[in-house]
N, C-alpha and C. Protein backbone atom coordinates (compact mmCIF):
# COMPACT_ATOMS: atom_id res chain seq x y z
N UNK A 1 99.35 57.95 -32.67
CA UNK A 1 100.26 57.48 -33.70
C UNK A 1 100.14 55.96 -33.82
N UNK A 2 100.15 55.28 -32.39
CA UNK A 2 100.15 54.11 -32.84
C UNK A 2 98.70 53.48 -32.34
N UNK A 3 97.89 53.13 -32.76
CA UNK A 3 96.39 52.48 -33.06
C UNK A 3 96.57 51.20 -32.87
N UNK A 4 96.29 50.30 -31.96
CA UNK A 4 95.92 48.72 -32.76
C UNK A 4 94.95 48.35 -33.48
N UNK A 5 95.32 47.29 -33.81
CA UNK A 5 93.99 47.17 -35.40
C UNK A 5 93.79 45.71 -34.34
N UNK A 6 92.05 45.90 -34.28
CA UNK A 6 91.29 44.93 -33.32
C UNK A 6 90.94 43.99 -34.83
N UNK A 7 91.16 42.62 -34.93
CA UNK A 7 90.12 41.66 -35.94
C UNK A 7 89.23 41.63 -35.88
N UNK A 8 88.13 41.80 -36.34
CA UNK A 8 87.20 41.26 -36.31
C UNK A 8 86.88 40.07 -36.69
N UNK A 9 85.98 39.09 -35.98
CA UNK A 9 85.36 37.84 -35.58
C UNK A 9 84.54 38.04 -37.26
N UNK A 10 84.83 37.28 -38.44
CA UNK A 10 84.24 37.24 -39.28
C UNK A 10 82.87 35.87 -39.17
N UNK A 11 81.47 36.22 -39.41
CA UNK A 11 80.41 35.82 -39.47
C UNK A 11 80.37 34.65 -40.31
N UNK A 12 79.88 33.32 -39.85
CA UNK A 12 79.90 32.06 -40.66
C UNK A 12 78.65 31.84 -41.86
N UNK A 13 79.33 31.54 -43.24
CA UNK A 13 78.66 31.25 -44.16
C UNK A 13 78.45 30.85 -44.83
N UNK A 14 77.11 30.30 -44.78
CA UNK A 14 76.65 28.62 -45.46
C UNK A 14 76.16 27.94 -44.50
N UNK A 15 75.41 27.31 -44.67
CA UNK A 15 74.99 26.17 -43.91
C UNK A 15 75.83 25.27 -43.29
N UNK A 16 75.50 25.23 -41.43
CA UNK A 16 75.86 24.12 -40.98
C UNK A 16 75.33 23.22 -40.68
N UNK A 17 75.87 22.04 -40.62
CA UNK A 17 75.20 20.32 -40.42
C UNK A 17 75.35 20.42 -38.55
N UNK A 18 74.10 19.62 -37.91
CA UNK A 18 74.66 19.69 -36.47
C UNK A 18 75.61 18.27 -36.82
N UNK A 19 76.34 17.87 -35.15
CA UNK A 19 77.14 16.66 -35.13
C UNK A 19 76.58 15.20 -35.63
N UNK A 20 76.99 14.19 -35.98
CA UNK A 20 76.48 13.25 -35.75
C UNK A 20 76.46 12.70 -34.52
N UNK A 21 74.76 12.32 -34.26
CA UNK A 21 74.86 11.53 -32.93
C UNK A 21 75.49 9.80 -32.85
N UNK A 22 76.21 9.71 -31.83
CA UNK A 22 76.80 8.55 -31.76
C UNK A 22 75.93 7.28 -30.93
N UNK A 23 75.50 6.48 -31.42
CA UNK A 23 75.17 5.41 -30.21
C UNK A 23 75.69 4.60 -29.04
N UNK A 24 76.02 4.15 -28.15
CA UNK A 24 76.80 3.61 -27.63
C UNK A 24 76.15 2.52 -27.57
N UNK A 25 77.11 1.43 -27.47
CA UNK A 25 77.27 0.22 -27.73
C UNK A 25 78.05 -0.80 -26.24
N UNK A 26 77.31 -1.96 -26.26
CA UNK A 26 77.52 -2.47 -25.03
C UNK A 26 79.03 -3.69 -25.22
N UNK A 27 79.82 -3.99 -24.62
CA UNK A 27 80.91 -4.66 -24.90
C UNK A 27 81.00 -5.88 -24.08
N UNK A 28 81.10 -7.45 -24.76
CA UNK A 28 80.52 -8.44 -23.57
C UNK A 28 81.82 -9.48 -23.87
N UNK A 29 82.60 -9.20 -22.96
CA UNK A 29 83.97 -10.08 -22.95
C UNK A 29 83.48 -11.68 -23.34
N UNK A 30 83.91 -12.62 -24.18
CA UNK A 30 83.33 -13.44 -24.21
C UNK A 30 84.25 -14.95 -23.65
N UNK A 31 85.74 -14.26 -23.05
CA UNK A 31 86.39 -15.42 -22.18
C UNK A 31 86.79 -14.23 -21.11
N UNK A 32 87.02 -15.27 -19.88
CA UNK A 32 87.39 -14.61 -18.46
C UNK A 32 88.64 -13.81 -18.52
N UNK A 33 88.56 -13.49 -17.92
CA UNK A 33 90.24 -12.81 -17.62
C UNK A 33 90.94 -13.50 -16.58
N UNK A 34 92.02 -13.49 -17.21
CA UNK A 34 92.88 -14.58 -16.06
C UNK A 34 93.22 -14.07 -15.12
N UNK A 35 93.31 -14.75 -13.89
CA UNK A 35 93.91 -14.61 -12.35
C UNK A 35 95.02 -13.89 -12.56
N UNK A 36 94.84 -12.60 -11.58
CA UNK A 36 96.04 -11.90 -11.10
C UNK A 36 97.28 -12.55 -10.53
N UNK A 37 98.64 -12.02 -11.22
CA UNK A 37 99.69 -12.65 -10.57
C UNK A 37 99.81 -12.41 -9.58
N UNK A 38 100.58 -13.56 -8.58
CA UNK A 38 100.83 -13.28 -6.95
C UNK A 38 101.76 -12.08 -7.57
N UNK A 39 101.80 -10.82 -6.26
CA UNK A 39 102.60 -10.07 -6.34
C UNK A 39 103.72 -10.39 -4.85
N UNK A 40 104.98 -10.03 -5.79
CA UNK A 40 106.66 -10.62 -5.32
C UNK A 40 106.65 -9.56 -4.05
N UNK A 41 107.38 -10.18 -3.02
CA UNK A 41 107.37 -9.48 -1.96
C UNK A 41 108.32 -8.27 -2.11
N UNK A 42 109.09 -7.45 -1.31
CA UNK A 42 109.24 -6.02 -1.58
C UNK A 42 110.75 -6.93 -1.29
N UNK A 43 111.80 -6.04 -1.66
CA UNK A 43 113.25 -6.81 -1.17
C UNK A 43 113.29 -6.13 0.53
N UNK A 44 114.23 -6.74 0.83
CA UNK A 44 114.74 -6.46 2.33
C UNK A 44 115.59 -5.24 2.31
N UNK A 45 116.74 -5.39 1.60
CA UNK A 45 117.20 -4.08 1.75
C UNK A 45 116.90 -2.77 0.51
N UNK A 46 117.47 -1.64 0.23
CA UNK A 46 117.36 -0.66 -0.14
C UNK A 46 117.78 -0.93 -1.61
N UNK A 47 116.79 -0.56 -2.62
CA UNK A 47 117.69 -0.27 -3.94
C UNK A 47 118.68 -0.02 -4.74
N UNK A 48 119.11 0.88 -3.65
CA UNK A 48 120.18 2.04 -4.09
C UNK A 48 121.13 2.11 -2.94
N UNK A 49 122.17 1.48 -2.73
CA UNK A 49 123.28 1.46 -1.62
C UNK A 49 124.09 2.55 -1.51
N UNK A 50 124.62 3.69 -0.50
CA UNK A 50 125.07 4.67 -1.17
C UNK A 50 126.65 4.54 -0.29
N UNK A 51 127.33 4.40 -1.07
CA UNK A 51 128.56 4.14 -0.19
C UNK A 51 129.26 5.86 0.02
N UNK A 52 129.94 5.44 1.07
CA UNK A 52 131.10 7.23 1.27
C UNK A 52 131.98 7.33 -0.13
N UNK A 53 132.30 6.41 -0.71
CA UNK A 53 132.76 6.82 -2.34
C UNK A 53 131.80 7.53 -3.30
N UNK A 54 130.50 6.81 -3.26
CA UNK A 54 129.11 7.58 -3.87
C UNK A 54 128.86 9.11 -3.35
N UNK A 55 128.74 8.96 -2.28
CA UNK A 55 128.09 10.10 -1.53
C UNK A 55 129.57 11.06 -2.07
N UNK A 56 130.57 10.88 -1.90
CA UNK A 56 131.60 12.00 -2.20
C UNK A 56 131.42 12.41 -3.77
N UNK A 57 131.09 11.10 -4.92
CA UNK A 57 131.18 11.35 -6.04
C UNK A 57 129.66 12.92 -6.06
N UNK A 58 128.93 11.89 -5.26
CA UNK A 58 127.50 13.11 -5.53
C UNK A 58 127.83 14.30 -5.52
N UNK A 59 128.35 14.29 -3.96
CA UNK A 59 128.84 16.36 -3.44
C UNK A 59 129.70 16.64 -4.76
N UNK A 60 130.43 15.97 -4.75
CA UNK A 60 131.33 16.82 -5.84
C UNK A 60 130.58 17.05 -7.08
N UNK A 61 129.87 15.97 -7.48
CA UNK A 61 129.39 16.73 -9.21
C UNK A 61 128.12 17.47 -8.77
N UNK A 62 127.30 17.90 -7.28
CA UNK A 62 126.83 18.60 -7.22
C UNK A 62 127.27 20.10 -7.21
N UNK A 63 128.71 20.08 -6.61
CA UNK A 63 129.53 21.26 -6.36
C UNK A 63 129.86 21.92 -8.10
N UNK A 64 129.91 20.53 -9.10
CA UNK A 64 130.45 21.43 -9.90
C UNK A 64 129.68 22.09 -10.96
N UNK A 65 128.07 21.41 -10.63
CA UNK A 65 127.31 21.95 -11.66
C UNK A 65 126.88 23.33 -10.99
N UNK A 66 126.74 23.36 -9.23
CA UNK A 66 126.47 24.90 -9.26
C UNK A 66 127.56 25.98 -9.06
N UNK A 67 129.16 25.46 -9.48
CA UNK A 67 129.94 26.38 -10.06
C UNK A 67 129.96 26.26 -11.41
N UNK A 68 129.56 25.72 -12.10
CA UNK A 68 129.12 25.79 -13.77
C UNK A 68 127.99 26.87 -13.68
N UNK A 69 126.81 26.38 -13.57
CA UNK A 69 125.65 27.50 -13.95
C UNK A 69 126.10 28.54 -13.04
N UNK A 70 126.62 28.82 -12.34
CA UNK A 70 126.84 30.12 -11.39
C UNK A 70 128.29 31.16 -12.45
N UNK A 71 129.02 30.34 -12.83
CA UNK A 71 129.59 31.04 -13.50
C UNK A 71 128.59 31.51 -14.84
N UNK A 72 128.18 30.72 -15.60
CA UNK A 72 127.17 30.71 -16.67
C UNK A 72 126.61 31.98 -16.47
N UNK A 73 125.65 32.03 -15.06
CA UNK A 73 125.10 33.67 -15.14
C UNK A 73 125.90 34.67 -15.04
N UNK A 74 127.27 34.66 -14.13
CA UNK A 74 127.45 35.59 -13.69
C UNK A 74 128.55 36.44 -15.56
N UNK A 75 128.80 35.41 -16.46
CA UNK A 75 129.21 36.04 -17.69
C UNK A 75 128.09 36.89 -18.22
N UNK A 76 126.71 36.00 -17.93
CA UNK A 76 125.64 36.50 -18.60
C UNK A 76 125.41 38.02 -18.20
N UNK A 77 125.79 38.07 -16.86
CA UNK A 77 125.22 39.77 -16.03
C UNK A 77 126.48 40.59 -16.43
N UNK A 78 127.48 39.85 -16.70
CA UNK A 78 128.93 40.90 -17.28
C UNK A 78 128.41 40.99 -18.38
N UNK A 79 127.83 40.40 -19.80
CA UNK A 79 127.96 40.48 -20.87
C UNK A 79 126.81 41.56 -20.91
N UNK A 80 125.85 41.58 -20.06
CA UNK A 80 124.65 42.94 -20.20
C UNK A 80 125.31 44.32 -19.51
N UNK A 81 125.74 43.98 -18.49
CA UNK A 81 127.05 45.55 -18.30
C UNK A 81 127.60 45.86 -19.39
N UNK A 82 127.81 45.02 -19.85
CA UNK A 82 129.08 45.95 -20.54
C UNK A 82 128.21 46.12 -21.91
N UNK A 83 127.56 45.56 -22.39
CA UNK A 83 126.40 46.19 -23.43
C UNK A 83 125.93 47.60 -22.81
N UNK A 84 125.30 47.24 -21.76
CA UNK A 84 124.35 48.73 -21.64
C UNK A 84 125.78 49.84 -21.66
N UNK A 85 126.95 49.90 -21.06
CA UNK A 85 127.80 50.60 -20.73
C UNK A 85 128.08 51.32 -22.61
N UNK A 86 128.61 50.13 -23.16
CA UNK A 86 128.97 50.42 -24.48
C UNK A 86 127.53 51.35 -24.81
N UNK A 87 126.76 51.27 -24.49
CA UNK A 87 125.13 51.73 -25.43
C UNK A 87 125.02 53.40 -25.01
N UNK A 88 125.66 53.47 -23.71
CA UNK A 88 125.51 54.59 -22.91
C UNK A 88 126.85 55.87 -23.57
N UNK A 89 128.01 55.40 -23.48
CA UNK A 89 128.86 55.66 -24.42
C UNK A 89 128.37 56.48 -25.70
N UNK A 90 127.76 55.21 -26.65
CA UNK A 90 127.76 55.65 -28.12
C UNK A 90 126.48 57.40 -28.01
N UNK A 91 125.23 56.75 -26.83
CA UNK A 91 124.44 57.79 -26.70
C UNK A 91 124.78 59.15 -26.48
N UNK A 92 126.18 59.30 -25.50
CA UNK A 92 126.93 60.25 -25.04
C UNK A 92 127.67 60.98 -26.02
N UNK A 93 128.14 60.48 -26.73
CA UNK A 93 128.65 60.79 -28.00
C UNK A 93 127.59 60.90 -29.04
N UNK A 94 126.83 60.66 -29.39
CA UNK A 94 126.14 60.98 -30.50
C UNK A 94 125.21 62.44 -30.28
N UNK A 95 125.24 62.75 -28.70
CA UNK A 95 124.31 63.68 -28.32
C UNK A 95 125.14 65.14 -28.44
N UNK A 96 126.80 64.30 -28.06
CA UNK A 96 127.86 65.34 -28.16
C UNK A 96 127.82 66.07 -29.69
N UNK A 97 127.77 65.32 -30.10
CA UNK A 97 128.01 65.91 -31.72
C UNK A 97 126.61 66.49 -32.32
N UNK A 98 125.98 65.80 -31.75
CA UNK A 98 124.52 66.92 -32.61
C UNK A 98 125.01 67.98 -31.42
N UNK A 99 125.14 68.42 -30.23
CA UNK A 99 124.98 69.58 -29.37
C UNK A 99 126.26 70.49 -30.65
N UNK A 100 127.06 69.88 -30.83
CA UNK A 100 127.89 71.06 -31.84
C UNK A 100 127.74 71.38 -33.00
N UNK A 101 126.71 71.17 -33.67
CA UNK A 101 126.39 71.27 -34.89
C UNK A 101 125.44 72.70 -34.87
């Protein structure tokens, strides 16, 4: 009943040109390049200071994004229950009524 229909690779026609060949070409800086800047020493302390106010802010908005997406799925796995449930239902009933006919 059901067949796939394979494309066929249609055959090219007309004349093709090959590529043009490219030459390469030599490139001759004609002033120096200037001296590298001294590079700045590294700092002493840390970038990023993390105080016990920080560190608490972190845990917490870490806590609340994985009770966000955790709730997020767990509507998502209720909202497919209760689809398939409803689907199972209508099937039950529709099978009921052709069986009495």
């Amino acid at each position: 009943m059901f067949r796939p229909k394979v494309p066929t690779m249609p055959q090219p026609t007309g004349l093709t040109t090959p590529p043009a060949v490219v030459a390469l070409t030599t490139i001759t800086p004609d002033t120096p390049a200037p001296p590298p800047a001294p590079a700045t020493p590294a700092p002493a302390r840390p970038a990023v200071q993390l105080t016990p106010g920080t560190v608490l802010a972190l845990v917490g908005g870490g806590t609340a994004v994985v009770l966000v997406v955790g709730a997020v799925l767990v509507s998502m796995l209720l909202a497919v229950a209760l689809t398939a449930a409803s689907v199972a239902v209508c099937a039950l009933t529709v099978r009921s009524v052709i069986a009495r006919r």
